[in-house]
N, C-alpha and C. Protein backbone atom coordinates (compact mmCIF):
# COMPACT_ATOMS: atom_id res chain seq x y z
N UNK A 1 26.16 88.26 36.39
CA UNK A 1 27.15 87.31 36.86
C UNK A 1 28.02 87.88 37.96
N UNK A 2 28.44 89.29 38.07
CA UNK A 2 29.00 90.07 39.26
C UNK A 2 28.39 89.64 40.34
N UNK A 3 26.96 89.17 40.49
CA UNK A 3 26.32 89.23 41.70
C UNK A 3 26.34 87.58 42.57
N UNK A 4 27.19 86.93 41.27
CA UNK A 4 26.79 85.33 41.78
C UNK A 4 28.18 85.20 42.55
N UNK A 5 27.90 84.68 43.53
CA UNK A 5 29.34 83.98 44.43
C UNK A 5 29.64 82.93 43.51
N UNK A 6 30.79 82.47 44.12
CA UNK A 6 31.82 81.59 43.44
C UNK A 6 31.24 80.11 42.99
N UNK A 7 30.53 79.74 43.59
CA UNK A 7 29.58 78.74 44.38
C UNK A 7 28.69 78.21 42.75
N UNK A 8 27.99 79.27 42.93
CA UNK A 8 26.76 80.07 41.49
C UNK A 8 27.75 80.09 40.39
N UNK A 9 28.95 80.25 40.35
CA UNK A 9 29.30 80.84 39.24
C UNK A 9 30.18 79.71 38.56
N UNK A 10 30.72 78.81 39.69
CA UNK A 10 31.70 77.50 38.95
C UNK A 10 29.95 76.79 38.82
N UNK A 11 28.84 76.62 39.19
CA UNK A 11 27.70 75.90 38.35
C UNK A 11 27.63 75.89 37.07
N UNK A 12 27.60 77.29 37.09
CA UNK A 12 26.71 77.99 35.70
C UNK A 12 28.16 77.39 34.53
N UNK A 13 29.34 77.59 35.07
CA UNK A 13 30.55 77.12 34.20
C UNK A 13 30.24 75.45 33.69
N UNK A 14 30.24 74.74 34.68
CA UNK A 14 30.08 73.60 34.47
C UNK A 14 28.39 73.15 33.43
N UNK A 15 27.91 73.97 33.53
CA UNK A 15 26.28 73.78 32.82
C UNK A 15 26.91 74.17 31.25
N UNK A 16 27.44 75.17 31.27
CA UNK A 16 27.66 75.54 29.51
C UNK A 16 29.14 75.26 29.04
N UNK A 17 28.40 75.57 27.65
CA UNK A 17 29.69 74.50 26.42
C UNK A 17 30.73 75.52 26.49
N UNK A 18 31.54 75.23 26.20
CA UNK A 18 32.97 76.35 25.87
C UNK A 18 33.04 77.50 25.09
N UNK A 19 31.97 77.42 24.01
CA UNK A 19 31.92 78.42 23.17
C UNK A 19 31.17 79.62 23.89
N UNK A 20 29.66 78.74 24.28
CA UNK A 20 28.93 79.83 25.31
C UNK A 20 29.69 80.74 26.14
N UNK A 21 30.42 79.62 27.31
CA UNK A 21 31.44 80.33 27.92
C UNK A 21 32.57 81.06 27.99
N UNK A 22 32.86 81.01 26.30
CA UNK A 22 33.82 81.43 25.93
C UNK A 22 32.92 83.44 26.06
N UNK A 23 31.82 83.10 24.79
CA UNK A 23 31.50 84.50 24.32
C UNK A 23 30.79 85.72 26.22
N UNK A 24 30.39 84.17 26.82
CA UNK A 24 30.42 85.16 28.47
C UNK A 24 31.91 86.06 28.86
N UNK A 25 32.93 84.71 28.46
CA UNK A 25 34.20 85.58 29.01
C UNK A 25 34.54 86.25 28.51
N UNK A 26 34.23 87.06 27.35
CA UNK A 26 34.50 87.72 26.50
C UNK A 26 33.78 89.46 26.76
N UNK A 27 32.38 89.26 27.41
CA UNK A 27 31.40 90.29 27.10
C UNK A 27 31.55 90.77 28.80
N UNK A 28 32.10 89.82 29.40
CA UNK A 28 31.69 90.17 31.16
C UNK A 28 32.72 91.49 31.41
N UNK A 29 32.51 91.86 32.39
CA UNK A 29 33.25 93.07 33.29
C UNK A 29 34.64 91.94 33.63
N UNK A 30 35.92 93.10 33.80
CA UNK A 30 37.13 92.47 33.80
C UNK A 30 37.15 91.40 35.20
N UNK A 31 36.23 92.04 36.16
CA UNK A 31 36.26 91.69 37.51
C UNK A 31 35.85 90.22 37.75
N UNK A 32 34.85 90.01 36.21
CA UNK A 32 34.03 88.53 36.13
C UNK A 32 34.73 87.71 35.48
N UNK A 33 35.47 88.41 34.78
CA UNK A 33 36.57 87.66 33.70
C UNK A 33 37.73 86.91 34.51
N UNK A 34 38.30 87.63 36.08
CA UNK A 34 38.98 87.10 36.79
C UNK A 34 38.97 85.88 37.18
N UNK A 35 37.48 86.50 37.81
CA UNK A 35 37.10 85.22 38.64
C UNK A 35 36.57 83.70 38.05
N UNK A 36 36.10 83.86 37.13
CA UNK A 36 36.28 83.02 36.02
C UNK A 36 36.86 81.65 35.71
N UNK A 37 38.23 83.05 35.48
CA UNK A 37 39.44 82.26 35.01
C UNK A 37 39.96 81.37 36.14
N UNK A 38 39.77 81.90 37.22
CA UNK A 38 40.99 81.66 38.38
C UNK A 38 39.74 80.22 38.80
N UNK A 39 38.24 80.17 38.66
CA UNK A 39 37.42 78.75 38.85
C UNK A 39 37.84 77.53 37.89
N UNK A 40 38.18 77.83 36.97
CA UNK A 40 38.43 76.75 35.71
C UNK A 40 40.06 75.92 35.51
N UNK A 41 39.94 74.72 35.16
CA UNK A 41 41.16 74.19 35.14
C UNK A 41 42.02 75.00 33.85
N UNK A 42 43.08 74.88 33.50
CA UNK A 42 44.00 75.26 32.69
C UNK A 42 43.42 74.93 31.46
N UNK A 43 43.26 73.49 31.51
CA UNK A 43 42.80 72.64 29.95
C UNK A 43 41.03 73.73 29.13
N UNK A 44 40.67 73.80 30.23
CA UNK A 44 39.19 74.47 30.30
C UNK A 44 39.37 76.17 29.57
N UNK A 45 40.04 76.40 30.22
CA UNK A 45 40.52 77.95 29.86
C UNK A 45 40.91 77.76 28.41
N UNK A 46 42.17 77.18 28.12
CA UNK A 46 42.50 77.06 26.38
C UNK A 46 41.66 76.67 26.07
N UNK A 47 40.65 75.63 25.98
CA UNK A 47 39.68 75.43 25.38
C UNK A 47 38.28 76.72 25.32
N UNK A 48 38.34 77.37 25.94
CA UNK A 48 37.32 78.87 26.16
C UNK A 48 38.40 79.51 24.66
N UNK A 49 39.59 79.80 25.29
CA UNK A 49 40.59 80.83 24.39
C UNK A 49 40.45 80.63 22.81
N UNK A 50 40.35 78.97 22.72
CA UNK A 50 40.15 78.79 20.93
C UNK A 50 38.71 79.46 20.21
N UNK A 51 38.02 79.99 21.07
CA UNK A 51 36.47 80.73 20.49
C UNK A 51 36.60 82.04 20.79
N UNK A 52 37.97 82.60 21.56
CA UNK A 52 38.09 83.58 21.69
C UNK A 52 39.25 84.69 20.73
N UNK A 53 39.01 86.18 20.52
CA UNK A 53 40.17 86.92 19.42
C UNK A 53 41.12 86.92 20.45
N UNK A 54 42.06 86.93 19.72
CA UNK A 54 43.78 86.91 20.62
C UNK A 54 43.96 88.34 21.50
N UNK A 55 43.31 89.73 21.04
CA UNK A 55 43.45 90.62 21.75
C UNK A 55 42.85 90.32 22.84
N UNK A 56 41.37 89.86 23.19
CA UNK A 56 40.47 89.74 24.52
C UNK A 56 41.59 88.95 25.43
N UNK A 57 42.13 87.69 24.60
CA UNK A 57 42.92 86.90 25.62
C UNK A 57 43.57 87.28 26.38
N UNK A 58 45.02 88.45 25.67
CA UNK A 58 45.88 88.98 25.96
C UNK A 58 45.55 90.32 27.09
N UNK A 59 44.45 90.63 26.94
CA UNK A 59 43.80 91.73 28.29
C UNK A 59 43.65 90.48 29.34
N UNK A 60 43.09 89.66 29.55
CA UNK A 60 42.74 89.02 30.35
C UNK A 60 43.82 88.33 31.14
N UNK A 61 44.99 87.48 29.60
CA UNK A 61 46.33 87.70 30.53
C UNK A 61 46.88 88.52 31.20
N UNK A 62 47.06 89.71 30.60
CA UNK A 62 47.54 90.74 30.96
C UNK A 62 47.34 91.18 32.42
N UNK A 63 45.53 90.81 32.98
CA UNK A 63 45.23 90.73 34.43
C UNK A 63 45.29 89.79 35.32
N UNK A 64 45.56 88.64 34.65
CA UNK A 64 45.72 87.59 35.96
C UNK A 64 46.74 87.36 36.64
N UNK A 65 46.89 86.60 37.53
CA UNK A 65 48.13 86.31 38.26
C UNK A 65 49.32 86.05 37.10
N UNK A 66 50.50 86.46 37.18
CA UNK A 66 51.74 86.24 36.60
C UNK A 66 51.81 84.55 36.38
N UNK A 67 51.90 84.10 37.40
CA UNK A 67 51.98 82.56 37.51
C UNK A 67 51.31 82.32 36.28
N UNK A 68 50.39 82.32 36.77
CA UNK A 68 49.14 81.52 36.13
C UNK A 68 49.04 81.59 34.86
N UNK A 69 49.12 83.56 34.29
CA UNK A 69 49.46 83.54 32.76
C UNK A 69 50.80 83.03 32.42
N UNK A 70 51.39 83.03 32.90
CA UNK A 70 53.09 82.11 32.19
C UNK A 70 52.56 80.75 32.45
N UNK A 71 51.21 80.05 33.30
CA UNK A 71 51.22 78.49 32.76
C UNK A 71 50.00 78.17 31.73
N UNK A 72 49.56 79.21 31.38
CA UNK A 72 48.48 78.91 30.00
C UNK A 72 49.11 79.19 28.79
N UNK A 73 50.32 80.49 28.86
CA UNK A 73 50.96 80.59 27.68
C UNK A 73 51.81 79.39 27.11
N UNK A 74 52.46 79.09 28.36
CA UNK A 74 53.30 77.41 28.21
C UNK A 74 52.53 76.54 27.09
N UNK A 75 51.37 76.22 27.46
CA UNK A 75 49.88 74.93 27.27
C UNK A 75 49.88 75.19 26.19
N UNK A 76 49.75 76.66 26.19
CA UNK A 76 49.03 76.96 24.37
C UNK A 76 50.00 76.43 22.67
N UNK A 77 49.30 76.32 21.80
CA UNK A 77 50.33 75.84 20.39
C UNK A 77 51.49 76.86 20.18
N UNK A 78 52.56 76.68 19.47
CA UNK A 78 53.66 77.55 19.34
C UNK A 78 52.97 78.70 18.55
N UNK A 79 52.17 78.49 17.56
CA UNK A 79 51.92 79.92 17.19
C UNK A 79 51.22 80.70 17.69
N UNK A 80 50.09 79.92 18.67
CA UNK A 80 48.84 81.00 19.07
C UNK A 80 50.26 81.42 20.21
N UNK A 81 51.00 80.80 20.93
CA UNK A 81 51.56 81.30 22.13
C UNK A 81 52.97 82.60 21.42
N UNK A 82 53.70 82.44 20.21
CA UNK A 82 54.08 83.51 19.59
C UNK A 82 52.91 84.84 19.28
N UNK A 83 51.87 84.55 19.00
CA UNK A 83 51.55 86.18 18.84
C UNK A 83 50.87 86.63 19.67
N UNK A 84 50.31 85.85 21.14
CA UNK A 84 50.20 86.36 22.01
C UNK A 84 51.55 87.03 23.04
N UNK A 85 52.22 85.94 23.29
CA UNK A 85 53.71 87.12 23.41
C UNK A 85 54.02 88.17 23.00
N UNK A 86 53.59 88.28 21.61
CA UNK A 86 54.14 89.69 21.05
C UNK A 86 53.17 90.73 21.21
N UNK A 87 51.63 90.44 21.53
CA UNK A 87 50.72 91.08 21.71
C UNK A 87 50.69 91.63 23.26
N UNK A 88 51.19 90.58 24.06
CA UNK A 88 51.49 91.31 25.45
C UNK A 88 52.70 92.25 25.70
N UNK A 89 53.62 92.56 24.52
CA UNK A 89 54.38 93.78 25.04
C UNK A 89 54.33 94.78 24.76
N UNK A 90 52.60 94.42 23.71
CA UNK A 90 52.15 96.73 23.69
C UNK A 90 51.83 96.77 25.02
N UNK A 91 51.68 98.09 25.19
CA UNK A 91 51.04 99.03 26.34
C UNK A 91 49.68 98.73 25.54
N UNK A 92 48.82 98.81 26.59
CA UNK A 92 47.09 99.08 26.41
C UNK A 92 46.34 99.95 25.59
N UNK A 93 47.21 101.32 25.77
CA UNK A 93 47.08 102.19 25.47
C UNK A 93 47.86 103.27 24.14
N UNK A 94 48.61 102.22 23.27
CA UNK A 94 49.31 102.11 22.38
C UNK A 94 48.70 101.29 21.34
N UNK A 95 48.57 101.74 19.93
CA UNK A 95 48.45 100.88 18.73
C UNK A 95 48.62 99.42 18.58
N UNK A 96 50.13 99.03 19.23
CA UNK A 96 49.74 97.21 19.20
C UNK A 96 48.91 96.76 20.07
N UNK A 97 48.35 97.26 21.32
CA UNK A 97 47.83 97.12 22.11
C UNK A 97 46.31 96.96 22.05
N UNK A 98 46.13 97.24 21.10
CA UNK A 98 44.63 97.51 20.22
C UNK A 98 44.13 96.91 19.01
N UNK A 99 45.45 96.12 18.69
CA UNK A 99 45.36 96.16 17.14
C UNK A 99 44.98 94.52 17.78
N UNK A 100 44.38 93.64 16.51
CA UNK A 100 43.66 92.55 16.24
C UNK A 100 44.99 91.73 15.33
N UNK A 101 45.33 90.02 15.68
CA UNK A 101 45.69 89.94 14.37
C UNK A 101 45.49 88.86 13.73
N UNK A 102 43.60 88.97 13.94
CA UNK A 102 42.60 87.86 13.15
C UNK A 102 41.95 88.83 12.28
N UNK A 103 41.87 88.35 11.08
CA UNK A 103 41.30 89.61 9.78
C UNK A 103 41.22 88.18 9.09
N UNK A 104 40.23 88.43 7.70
CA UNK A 104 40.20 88.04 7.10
C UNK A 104 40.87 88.20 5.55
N UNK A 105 41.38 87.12 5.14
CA UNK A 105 41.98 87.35 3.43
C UNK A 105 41.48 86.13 2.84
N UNK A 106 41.35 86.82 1.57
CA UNK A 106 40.62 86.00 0.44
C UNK A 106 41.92 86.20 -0.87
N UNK A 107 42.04 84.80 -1.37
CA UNK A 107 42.70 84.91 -2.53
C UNK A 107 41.94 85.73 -3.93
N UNK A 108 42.49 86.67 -4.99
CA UNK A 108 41.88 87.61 -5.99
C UNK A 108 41.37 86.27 -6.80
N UNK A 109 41.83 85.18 -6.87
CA UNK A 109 41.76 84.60 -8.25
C UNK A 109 40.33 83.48 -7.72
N UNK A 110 40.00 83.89 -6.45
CA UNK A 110 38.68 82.63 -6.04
C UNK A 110 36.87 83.25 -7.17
N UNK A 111 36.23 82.77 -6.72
CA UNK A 111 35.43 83.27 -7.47
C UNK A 111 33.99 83.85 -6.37
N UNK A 112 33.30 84.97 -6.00
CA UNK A 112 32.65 85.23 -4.88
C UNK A 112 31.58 83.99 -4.35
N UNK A 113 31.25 82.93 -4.77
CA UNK A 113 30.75 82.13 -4.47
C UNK A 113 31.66 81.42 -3.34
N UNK A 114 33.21 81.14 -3.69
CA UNK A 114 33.73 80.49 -2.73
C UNK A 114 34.31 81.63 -1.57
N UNK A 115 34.49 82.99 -1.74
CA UNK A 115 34.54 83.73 -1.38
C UNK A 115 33.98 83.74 -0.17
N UNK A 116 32.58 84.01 -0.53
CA UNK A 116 31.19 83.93 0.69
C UNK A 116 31.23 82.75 1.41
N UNK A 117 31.85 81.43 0.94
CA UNK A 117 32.07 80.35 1.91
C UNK A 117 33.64 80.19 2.77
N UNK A 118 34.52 80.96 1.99
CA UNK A 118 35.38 80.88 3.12
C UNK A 118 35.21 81.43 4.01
N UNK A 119 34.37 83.03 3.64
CA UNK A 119 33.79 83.80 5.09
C UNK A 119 33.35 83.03 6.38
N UNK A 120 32.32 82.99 5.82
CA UNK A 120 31.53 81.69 6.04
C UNK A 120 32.37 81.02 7.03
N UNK A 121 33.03 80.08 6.82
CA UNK A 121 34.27 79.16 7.47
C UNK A 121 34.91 79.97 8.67
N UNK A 122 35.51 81.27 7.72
CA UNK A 122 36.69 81.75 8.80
C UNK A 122 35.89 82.94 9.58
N UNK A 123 35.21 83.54 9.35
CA UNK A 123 34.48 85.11 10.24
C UNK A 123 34.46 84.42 11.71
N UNK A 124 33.76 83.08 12.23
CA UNK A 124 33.89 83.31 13.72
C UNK A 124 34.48 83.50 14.75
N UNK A 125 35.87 83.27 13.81
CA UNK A 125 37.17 83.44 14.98
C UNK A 125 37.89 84.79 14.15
N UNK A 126 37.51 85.76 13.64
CA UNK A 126 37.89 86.73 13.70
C UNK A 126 37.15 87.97 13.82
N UNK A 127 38.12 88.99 14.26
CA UNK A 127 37.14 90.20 15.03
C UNK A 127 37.10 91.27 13.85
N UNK A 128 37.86 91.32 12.35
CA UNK A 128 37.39 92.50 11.44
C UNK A 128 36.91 91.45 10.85
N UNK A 129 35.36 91.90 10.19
CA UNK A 129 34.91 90.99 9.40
C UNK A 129 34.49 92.58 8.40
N UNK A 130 33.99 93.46 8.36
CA UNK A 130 33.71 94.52 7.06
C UNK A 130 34.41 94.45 6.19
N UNK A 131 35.94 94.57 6.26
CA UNK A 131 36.89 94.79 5.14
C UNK A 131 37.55 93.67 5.18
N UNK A 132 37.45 92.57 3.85
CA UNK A 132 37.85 91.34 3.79
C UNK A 132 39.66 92.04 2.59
N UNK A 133 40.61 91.66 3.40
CA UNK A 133 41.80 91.31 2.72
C UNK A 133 42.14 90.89 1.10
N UNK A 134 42.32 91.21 0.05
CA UNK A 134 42.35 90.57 -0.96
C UNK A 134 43.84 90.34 -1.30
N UNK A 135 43.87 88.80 -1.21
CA UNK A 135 45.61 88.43 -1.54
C UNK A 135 45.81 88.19 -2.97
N UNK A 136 47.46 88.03 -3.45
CA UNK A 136 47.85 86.97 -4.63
C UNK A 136 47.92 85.80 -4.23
N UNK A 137 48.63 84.95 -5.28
CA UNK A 137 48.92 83.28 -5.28
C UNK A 137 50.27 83.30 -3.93
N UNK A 138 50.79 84.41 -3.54
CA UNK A 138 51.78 84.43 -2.59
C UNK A 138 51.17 84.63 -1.16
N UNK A 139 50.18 85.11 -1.25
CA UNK A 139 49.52 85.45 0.41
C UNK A 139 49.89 86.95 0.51
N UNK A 140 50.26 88.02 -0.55
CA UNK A 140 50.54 88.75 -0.27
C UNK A 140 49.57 89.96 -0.55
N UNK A 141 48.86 90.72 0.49
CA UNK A 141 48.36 91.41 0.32
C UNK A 141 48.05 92.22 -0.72
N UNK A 142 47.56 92.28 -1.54
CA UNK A 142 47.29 93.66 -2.97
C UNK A 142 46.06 94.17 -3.10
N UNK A 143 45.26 93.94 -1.97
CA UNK A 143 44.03 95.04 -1.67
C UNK A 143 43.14 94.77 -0.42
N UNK A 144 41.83 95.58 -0.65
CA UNK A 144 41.15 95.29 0.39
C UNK A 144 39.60 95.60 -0.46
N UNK A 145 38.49 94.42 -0.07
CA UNK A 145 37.15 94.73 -0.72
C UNK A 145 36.50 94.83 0.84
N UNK A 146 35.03 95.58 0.46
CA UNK A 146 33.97 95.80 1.71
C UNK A 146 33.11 94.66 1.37
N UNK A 147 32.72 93.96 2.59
CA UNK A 147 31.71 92.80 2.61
C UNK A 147 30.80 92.96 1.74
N UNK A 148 30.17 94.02 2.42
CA UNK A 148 28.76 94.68 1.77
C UNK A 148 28.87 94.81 0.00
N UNK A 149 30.31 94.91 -0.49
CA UNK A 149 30.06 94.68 -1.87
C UNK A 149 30.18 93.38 -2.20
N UNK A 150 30.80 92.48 -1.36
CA UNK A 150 31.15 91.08 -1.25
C UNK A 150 29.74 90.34 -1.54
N UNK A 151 28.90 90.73 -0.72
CA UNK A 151 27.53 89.89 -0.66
C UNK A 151 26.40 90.74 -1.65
N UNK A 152 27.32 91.51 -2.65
CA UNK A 152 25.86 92.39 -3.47
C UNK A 152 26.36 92.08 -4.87
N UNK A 153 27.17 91.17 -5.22
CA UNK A 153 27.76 90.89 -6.45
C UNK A 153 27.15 89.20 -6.79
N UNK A 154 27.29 89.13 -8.12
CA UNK A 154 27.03 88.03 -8.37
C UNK A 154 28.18 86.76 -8.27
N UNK A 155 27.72 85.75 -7.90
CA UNK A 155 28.26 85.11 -7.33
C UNK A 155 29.45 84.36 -7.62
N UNK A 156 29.36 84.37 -9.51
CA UNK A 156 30.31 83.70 -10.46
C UNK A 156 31.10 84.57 -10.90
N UNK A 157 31.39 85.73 -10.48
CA UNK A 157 32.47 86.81 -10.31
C UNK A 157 33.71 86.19 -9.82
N UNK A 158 34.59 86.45 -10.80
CA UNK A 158 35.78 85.80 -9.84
C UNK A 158 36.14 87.75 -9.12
N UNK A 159 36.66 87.15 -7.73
CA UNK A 159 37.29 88.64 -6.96
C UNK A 159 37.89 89.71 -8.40
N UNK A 160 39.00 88.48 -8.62
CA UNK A 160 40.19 89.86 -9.11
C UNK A 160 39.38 90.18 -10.70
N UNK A 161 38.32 89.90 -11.09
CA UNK A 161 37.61 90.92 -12.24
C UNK A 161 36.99 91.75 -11.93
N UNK A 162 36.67 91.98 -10.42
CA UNK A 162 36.27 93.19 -10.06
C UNK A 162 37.31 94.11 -9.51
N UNK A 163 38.44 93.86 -9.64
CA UNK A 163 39.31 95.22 -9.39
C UNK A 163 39.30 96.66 -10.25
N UNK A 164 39.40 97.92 -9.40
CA UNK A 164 39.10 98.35 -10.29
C UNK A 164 37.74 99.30 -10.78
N UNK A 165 37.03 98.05 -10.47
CA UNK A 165 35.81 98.39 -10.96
C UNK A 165 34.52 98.86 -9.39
N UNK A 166 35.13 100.01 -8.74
CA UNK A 166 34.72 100.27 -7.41
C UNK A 166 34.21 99.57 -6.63
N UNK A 167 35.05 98.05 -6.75
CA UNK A 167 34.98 97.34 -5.86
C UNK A 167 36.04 96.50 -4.81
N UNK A 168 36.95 96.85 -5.35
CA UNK A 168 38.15 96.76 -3.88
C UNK A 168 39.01 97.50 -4.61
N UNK A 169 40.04 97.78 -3.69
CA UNK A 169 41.17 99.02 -4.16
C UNK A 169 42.57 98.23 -4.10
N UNK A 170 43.17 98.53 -4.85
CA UNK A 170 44.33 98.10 -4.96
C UNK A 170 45.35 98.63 -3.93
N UNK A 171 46.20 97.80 -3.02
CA UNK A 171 47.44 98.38 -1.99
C UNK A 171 48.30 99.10 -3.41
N UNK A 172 48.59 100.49 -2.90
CA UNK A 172 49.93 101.25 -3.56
C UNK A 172 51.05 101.12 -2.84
C-alpha cells in the first residue's frame, strides 16, 4: 500500500468494509496510516476506530495533524473520547503509553460454557485475550484465569469452583 498514490489508495478505501479497513489501518506502516486517515471523511475514520484497540488509535492520533485529532476526538462518545485523552498524555515510551485498556473480565459465579461465549462476544475488540480477568458480583477484580485452561475444562464448571484448584489465582 506504500507504493499506491493517493489516487489507488482512496479506491481500494472506498472498495472495502470498515472492519477490513479498519484491520489495514491497524497493520500498515505509520506513513500509510497517515495517509489514510488524512483520504477519509471524519464519520469514516470513527467508524474504522470502533474495530480498532484504543492504544493503535491513540498512536495514530498522536501523529496526525493537531486539528484534525482535536476534530475526531470531539465526534467520538464521551467515554471512548475520556480514555483516549487519558491515553494520549503517556509518553510512547512510558508504561501508560503501552498499556491497553481493552482486557477481558468474566464474572467467578458464570459457568465456563457462558464463559466461552462471552469471549466469544467480547475478544474482537480487545487486544489481551490469554489472561481472561476474573471478577465478583461488584466488577471487582479477584483474579485472573489462562484461556488455555478456559477452553480445557468442562463446560458446566462454574469459574469460581475452580479457584484454587490451579486454575486461576486469586488477586492478594
Amino acid at each position: 500500500l506504500s507504493d499506491y498514490d493517493d489516487e489507488k489508495l482512496q479506491e481500494l478505501c472506498q472498495k472495502l468494509d470498515d472492519e477490513e479497513l479498519a484491520g489495514i489501518l491497524e497493520e500498515s506502516e505509520l506513513k500509510t496510516q497517515l495517509r489514510i486517515i488524512k483520504l477519509l471523511e471524519n464519520k469514516r475514520t470513527l467508524k474504522l476506530f470502533g474495530y480498532m484497540s484504543k492504544d493503535d488509535i491513540v498512536d495514530i492520533l498522536g501523529e496526525i495533524n493537531v486539528g484534525k485529532a482535536k476534530e475526531l476526538i470531539n465526534l467520538m462518545k464521551e467515554g471512548d473520547k475520556k480514555i483516549i485523552k487519558q491515553l494520549l498524555g503517556y509518553r510512547d515510551d512510558c508504561a501508560g503509553g503501552i498499556m491497553t485498556t481493552e482486557y477481558i473480565s468474566i464474572n467467578a459465579k458464570l459457568t465456563l460454557k457462558a464463559v466461552l461465549q462471552e469471549i466469544k462476544r467480547i475478544s474482537p475488540k480487545t487486544e489481551l485475550l490469554d489472561i481472561i480477568f476474573v471478577t465478583d458480583k461488584s466488577k471487582k477484580v479477584i483474579g485472573t484465569a489462562e484461556l488455555r485452561d478456559i477452553l480445557t475444562c468442562d463446560e458446566n464448571t462454574i469459574l469460581e469452583e475452580k479457584n484454587g484448584a490451579d486454575f486461576w489465582n486469586t488477586m492478594k
